[in-house]
Protein backbone atom coordinates (compact mmCIF):
# COMPACT_ATOMS: atom_id res chain seq x y z
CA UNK A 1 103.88 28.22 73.42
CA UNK A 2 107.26 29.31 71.77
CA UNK A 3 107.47 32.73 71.64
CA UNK A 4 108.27 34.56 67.93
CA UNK A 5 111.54 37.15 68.35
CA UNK A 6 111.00 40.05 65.95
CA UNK A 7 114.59 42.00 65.58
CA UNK A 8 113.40 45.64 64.89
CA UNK A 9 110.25 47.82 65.98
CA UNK A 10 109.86 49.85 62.75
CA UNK A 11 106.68 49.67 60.86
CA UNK A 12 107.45 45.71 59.74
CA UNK A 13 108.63 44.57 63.03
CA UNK A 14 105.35 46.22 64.93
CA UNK A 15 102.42 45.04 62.25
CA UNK A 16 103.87 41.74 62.82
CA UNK A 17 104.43 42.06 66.15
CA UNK A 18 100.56 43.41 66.64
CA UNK A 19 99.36 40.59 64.26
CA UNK A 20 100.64 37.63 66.10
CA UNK A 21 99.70 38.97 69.47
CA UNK A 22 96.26 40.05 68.44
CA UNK A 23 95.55 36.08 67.69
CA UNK A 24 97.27 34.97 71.07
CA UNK A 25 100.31 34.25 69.71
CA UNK A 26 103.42 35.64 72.10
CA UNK A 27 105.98 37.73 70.78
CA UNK A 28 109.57 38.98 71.75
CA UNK A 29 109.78 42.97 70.37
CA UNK A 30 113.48 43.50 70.43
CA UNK A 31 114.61 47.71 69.38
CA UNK A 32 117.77 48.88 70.10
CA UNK A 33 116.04 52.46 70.10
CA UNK A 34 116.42 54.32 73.00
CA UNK A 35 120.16 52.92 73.27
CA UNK A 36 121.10 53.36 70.03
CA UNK A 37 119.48 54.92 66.80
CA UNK A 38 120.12 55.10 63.25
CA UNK A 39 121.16 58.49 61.67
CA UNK A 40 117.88 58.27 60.45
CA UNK A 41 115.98 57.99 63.79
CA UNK A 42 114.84 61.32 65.89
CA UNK A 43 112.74 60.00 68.69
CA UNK A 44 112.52 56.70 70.96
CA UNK A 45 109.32 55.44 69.31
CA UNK A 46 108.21 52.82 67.77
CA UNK A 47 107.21 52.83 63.82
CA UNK A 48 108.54 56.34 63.26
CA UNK A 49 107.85 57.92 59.84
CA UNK A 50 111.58 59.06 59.13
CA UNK A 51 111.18 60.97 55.60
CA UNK A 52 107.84 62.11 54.95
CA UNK A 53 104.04 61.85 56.52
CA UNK A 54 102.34 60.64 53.64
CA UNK A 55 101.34 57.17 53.05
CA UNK A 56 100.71 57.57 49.24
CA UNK A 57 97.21 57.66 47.29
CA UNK A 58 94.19 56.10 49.08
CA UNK A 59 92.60 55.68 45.53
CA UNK A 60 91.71 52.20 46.00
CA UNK A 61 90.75 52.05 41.87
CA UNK A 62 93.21 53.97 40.61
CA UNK A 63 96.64 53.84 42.62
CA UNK A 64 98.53 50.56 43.59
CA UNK A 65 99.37 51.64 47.01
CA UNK A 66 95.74 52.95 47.42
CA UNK A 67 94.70 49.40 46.59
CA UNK A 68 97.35 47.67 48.91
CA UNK A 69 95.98 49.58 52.02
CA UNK A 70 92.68 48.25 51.35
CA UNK A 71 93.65 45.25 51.23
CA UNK A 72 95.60 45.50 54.42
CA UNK A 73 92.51 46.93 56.03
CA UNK A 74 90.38 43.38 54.68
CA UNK A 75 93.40 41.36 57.51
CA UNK A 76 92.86 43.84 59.73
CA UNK A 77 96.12 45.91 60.05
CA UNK A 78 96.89 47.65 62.41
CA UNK A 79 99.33 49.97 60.73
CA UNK A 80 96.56 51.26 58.26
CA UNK A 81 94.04 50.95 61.29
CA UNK A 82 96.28 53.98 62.69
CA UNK A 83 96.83 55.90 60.26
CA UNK A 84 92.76 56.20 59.42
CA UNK A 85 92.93 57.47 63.00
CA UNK A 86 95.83 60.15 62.57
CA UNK A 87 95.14 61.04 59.14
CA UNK A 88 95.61 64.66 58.36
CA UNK A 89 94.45 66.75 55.06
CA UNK A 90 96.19 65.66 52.26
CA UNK A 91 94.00 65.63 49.08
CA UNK A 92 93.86 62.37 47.51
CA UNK A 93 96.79 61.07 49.72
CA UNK A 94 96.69 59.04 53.03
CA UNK A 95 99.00 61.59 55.19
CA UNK A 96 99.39 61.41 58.84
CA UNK A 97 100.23 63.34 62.00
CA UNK A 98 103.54 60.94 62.47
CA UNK A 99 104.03 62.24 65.89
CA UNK A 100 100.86 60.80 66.86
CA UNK A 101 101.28 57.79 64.71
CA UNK A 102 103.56 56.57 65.84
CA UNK A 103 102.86 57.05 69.45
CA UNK A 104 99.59 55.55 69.12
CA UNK A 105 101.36 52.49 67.78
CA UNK A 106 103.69 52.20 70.51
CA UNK A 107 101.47 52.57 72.93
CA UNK A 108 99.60 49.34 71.32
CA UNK A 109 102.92 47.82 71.51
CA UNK A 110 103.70 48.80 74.72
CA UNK A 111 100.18 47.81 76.25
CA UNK A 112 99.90 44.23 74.76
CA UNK A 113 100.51 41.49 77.62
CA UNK A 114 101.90 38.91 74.79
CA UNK A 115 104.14 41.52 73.38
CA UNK A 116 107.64 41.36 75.85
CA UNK A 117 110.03 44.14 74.62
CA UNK A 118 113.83 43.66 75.09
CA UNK A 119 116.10 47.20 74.44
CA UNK A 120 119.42 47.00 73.37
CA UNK A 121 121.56 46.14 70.09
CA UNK A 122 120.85 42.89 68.53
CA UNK A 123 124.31 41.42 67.24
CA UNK A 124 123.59 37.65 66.75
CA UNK A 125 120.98 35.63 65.40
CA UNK A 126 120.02 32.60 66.80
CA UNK A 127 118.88 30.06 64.25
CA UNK A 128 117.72 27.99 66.63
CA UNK A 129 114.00 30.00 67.99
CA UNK A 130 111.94 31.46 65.14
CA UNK A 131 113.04 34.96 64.35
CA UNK A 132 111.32 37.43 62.36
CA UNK A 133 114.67 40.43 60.91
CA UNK A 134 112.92 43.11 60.60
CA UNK A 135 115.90 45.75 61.04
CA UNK A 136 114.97 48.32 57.92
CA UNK A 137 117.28 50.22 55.36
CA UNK A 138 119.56 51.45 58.19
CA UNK A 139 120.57 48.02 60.08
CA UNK A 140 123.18 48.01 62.30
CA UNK A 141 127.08 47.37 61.24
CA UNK A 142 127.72 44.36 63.20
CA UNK A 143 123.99 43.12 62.89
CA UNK A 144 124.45 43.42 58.86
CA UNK A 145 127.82 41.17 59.05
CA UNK A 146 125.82 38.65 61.26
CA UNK A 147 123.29 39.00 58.32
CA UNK A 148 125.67 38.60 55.76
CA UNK A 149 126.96 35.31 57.01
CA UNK A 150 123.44 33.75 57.04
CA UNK A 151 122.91 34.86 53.50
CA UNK A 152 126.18 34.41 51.78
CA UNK A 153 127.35 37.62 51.81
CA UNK A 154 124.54 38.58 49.20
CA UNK A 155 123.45 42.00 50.55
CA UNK A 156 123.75 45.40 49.57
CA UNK A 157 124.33 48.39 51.47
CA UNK A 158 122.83 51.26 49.06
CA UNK A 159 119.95 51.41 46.71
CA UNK A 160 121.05 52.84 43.34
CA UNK A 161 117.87 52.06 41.15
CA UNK A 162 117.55 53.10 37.46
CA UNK A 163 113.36 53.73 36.39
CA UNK A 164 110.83 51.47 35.48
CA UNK A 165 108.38 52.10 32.72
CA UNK A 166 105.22 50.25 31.63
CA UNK A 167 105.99 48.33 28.11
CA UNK A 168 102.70 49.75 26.85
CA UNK A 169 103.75 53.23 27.27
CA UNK A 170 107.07 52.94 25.25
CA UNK A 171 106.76 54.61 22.00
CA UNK A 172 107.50 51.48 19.74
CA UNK A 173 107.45 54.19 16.57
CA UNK A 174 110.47 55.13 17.59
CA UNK A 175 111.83 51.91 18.99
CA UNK A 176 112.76 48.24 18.11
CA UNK A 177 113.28 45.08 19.73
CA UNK A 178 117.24 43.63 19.64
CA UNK A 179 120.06 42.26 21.54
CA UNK A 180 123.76 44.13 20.65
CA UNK A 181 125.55 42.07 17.69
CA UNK A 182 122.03 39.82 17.54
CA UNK A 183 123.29 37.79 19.94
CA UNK A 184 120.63 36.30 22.49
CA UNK A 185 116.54 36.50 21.84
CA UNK A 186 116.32 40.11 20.85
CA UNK A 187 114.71 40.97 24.40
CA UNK A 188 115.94 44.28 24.55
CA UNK A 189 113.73 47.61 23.51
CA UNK A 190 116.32 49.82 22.08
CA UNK A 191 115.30 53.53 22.31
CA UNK A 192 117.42 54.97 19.11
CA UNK A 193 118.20 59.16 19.24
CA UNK A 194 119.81 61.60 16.98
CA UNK A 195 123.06 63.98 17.62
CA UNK A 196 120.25 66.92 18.28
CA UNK A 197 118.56 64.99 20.30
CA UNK A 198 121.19 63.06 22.40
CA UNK A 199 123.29 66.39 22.90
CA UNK A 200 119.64 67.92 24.29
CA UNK A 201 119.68 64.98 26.60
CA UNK A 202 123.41 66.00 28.11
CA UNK A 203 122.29 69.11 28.13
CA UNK A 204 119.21 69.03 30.14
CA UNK A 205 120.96 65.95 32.75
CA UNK A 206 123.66 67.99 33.55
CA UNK A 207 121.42 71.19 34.68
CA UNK A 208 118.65 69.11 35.89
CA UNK A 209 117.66 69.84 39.43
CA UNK A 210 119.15 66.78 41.92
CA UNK A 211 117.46 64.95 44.84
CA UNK A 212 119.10 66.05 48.15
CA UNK A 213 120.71 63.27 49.98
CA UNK A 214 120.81 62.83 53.84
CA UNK A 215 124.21 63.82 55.37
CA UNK A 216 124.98 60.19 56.76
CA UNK A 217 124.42 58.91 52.77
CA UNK A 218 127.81 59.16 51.61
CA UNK A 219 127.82 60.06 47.83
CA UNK A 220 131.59 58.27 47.61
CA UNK A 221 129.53 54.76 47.79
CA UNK A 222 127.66 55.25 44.67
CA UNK A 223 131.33 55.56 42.63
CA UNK A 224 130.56 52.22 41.76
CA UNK A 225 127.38 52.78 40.38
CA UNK A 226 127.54 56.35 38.39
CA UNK A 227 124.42 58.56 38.05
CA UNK A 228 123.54 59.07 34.96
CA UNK A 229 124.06 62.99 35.37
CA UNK A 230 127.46 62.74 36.47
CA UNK A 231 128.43 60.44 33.77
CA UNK A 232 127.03 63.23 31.37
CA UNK A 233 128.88 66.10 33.38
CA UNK A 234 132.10 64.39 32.47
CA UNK A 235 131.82 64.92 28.95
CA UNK A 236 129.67 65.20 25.90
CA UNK A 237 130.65 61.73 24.64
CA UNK A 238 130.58 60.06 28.49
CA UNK A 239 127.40 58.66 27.81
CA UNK A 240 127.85 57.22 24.01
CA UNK A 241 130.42 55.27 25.57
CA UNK A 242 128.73 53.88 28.49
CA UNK A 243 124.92 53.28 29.21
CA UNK A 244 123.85 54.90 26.01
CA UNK A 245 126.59 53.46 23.48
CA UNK A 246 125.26 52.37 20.00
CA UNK A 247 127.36 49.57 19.26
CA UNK A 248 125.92 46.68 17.55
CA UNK A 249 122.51 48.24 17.22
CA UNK A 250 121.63 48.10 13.83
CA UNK A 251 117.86 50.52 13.68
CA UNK A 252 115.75 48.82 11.08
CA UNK A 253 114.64 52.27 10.05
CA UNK A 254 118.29 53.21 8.74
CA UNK A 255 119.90 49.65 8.51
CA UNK A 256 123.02 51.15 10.61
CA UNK A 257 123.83 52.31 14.05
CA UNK A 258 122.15 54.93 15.81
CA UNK A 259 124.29 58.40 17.08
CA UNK A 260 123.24 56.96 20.66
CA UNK A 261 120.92 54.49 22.00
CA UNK A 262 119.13 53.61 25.30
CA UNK A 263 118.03 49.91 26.13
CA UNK A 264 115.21 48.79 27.72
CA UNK A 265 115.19 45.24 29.66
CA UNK A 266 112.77 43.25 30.69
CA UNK A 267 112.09 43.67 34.50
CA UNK A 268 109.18 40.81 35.11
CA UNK A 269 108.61 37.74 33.50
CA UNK A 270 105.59 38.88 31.43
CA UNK A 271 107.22 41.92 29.78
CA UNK A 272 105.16 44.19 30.85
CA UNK A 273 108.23 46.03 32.65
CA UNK A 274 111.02 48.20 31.16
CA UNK A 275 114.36 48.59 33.27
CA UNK A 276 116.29 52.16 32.00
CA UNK A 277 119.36 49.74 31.99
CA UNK A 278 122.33 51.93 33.33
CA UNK A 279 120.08 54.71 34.29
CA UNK A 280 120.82 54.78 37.98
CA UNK A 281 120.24 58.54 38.98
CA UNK A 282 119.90 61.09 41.90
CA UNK A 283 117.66 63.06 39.39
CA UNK A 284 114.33 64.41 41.37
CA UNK A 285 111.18 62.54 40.27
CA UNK A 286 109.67 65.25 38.53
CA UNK A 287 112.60 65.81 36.46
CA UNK A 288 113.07 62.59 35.59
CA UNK A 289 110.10 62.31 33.98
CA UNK A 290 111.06 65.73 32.30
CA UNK A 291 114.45 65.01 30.86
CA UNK A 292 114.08 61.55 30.16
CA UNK A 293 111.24 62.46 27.51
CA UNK A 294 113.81 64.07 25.59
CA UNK A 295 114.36 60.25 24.45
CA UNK A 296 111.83 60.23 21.61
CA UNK A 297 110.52 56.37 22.69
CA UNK A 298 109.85 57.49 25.89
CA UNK A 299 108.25 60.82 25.45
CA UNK A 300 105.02 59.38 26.93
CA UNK A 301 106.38 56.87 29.24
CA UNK A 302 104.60 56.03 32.03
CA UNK A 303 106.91 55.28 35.16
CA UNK A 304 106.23 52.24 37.52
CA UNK A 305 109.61 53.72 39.84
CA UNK A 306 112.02 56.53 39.41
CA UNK A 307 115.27 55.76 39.97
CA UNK A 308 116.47 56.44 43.79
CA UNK A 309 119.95 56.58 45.27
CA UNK A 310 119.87 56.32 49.29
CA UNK A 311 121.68 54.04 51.62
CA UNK A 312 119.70 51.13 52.03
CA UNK A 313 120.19 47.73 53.34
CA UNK A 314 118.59 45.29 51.47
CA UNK A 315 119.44 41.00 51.10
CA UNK A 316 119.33 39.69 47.87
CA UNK A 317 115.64 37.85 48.46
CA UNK A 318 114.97 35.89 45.30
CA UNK A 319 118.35 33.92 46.01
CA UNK A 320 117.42 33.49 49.70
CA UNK A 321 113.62 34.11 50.35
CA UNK A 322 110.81 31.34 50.08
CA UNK A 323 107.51 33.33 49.35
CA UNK A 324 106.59 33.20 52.52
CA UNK A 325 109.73 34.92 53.36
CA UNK A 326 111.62 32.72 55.44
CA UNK A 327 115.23 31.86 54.84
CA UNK A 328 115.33 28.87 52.22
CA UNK A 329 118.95 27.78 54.58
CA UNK A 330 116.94 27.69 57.85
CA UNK A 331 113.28 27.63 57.65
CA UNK A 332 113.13 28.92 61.33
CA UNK A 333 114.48 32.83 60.24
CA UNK A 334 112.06 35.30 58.02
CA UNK A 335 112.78 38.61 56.91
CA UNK A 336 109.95 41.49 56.84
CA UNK A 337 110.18 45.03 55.40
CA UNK A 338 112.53 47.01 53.22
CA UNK A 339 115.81 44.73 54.12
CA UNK A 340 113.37 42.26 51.89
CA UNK A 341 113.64 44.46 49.11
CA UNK A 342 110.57 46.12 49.34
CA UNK A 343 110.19 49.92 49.06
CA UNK A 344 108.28 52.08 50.47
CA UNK A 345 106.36 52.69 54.14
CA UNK A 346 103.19 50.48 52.80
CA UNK A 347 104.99 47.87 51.38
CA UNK A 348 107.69 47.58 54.58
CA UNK A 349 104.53 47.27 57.06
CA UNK A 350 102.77 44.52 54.59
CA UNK A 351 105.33 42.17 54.29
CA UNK A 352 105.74 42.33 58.11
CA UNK A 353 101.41 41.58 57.98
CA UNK A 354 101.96 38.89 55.65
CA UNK A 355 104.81 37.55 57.87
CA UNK A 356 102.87 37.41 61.02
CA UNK A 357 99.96 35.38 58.95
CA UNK A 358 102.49 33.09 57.82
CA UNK A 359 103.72 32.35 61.44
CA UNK A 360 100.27 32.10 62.74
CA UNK A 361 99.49 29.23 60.79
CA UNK A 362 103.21 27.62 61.04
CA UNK A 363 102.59 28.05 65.49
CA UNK A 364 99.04 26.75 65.44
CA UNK A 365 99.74 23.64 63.01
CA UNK A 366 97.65 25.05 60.32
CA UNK A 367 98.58 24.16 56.31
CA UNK A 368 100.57 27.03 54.34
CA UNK A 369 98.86 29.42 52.15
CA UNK A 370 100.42 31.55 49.57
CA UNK A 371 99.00 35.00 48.78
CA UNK A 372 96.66 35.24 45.91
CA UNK A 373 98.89 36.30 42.85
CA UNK A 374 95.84 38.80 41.93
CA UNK A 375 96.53 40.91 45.21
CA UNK A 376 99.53 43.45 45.12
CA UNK A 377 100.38 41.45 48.99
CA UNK A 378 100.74 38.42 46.62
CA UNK A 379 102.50 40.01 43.75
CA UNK A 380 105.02 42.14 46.20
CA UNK A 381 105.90 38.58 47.96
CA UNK A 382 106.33 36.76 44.35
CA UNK A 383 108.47 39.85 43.10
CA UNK A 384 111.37 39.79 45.96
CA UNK A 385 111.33 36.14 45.94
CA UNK A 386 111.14 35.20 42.08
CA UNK A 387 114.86 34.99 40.15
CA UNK A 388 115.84 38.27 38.93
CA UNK A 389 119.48 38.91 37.56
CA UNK A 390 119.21 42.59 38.86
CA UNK A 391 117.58 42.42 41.46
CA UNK A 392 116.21 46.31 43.18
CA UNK A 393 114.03 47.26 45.60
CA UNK A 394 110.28 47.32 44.31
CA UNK A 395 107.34 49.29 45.33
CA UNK A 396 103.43 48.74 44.67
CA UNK A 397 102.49 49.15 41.45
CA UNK A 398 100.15 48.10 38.81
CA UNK A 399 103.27 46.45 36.79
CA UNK A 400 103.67 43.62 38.95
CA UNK A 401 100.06 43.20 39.15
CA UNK A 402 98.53 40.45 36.20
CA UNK A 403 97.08 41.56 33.82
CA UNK A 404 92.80 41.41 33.50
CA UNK A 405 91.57 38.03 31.40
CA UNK A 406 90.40 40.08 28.33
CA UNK A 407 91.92 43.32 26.51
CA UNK A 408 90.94 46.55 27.90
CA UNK A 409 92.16 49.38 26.69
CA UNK A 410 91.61 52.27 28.62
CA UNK A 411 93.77 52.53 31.52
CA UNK A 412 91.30 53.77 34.14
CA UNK A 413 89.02 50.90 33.33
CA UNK A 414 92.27 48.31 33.36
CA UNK A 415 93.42 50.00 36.69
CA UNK A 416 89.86 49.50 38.04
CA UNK A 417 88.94 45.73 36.61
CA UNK A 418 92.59 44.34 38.49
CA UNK A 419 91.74 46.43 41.72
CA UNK A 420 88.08 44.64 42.00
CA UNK A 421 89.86 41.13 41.68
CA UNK A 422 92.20 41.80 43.80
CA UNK A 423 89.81 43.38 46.31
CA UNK A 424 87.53 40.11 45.78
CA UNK A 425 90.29 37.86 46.13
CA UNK A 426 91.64 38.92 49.39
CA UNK A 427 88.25 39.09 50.56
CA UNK A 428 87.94 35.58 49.95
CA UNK A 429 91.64 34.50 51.11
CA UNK A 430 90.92 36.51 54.39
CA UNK A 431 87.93 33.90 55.34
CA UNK A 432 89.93 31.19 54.59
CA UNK A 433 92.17 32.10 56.92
């Protein structure tokens, strides 16, 4: 039987790695850890936890990544498997010992007679053998130009990510729909402020407290893409004439152009994501949420993602990705974890779970299966694979999730109605594979 090579040993490149071999399929582990290591990277193990030890909310009902483990746990991962068994007091939060984490995982790794493990730099890919690139945020220079070629140069080397909000939570009192001039379909939500209230804005972005960046994330590469707090350190005005520039906005409320205005675009086919479109920012979450309410249509917004600014590798999937994530040039090369686009520890370990059940049915002859669109699995796989003209690195959330069959208004209730069919869809799709 061909063996699978799986380029990385993070937490993508060892769920799949555990998955294949745990249903007696062999697999080639290839790390350049202890050789080499990524800024990032402190000890020679496998799976390491590099910037926290928390694996989110287990609220299976109420949180998206609480809901993702579970059903992770229904296909039997390994990487939640693990953490149950390091978990450490955290409140409503999966945290873990990481030490032990991932040492427990490596061991796994380690003592698996179908799992061979090569050390040493991967710089080429062969497209020939079936390869899983699983190489994280932090791949390697000359691994990332061998990358680029097979992907046409469509990759990006830094995540600068404006915020997401749910369309539901956008205060539509003080907000109307409209494209600039009335050209296009009028998709935009435009998010119309006063001079008191815009110069409150500037006020509170330039004093707001900043995330800290790691000392290998070079703050020169985000030139190109400006936080919106620099912008508005630069001068009062900066931000009327970029991101928040009323031009061509005519507010039905006044018939004329607002004193500034935010827009809002459309981040998923069903509208029920809002992109803060040129609100890339280095902002901390919490004051985010703070300064951006200043913006009377979002006062109560509910956010889906902050914005984040970190160096981060990351293809551009919907262009290159089939939904089961293999390469739509060569069929033979998938992609697993946050190089996919995906964000987050959770997320990076279960698109390397849903790659190994892909390749378990590709090495035994079995049909394809797609991921029910009802599980967040299925709806993380459609989102980094489905056209998106600005494309960014997504994380589990309710937003991506469809929405129940009948109108439910209160949000706990919602939350818990598309967590029980995804639970009960997964359940299913797990016997029928």
């Amino acid at each position: 039987m061909e063996k699978i090579k799986i380029i990385g040993a993070g937490l993508a490149g060892v769920e799949c790695a555990l998955y294949l071999a745990n249903h007696q399929i062999p697999v080639t582990l290839c790390e350049m850890k202890p050789h080499k290591k990524t800024p990032a990277h402190t000890d020679d193990n496998f799976a390491e936890l590099v910037c926290s030890n928390s694996l989110k909310s287990d609220d299976v009902y109420g949180n998206a990544c609480g809901l993702l483990k579970e059903e992770m746990r229904i296909l039997g991962s390994q990487f939640v498997s693990v953490a149950d068994k390091t978990r450490v007091g955290a409140g409503g939060a999966l945290a873990v010992n990481r030490t032990l984490f991932s040492k427990y995982l490596t061991d796994m790794v380690k003592e698996n007679p179908l799992i061979e493990i090569q050390t040493g730099e991967v710089t080429k890919i062969n497209e020939n053998e079936i390869t899983v690139i699983a190489t994280g945020p932090l791949t390697s220079e000359k691994l990332s130009d061998e990358i680029k070629g097979l992907v046409g140069g469509q990759m990006s080397f830094f995540d600068a990510s404006a915020p997401i909000v749910t369309k539901e939570s956008i205060d539509m009192d003080h907000a109307f729909f409209g494209d600039r001039y009335g050209k296009g379909n009028g998709d935009h939500i435009n998010c119309p402020m006063n001079k008191e209230e815009y110069q409150l804005l500037v006020k509170e972005l330039v004093s707001a407290k900043k995330a800290t960046l790691h000392e290998f994330e070079n703050t020169a590469v985000f030139e190109g893409c400006m936080p919106v707090e620099i912008m508005a350190s630069r001068g009062e005005d900066t931000l009327r004439f970029g991101p928040l520039k009323p031009v061509g906005l005519d507010d039905p409320k006044t018939g004329r152009w607002p004193y500034a205005c935010l827009q809002l675009r459309k981040e998923d086919l069903s509208g029920s994501m809002y992109n803060l479109v040129g609100f890339q920012t280095n902002l901390t979450w919490g004051e985010q949420k703070r300064v951006f309410s200043i913006i009377p249509a979002l006062k109560n917004a509910e956010y889906l993602r902050y914005g984040v600014m970190h160096r981060n590798s990351f293809i551009n999937s919907p262009e290159n990705l089939n939904e089961d994530y293999s390469l739509k040039s060569n069929g033979n090369v998938y992609f697993a974890g946050q190089i996919t686009g995906v964000e987050g520890y959770v997320e990076s370990a279960c698109s390397g779970l849903a790659v190994g059940v892909h390749l378990y049915r590709r090495v035994k002859n079995l049909p394809p299966v797609k991921f029910p669109p009802e599980t967040v699995m299925g709806s993380l796989s459609r989102y980094v694979t489905t056209k998106n003209q600005d494309f960014q690195p997504m994380n589990a959330n309710f937003g991506i999730l469809p929405a129940p069959n009948r109108i439910i208004k209160d949000k706990k209730e919602r939350k818990r109605v598309i967590a029980e069919t995804a639970l009960i869809n997964m359940t299913i799709f797990s016997k029928e594979i």
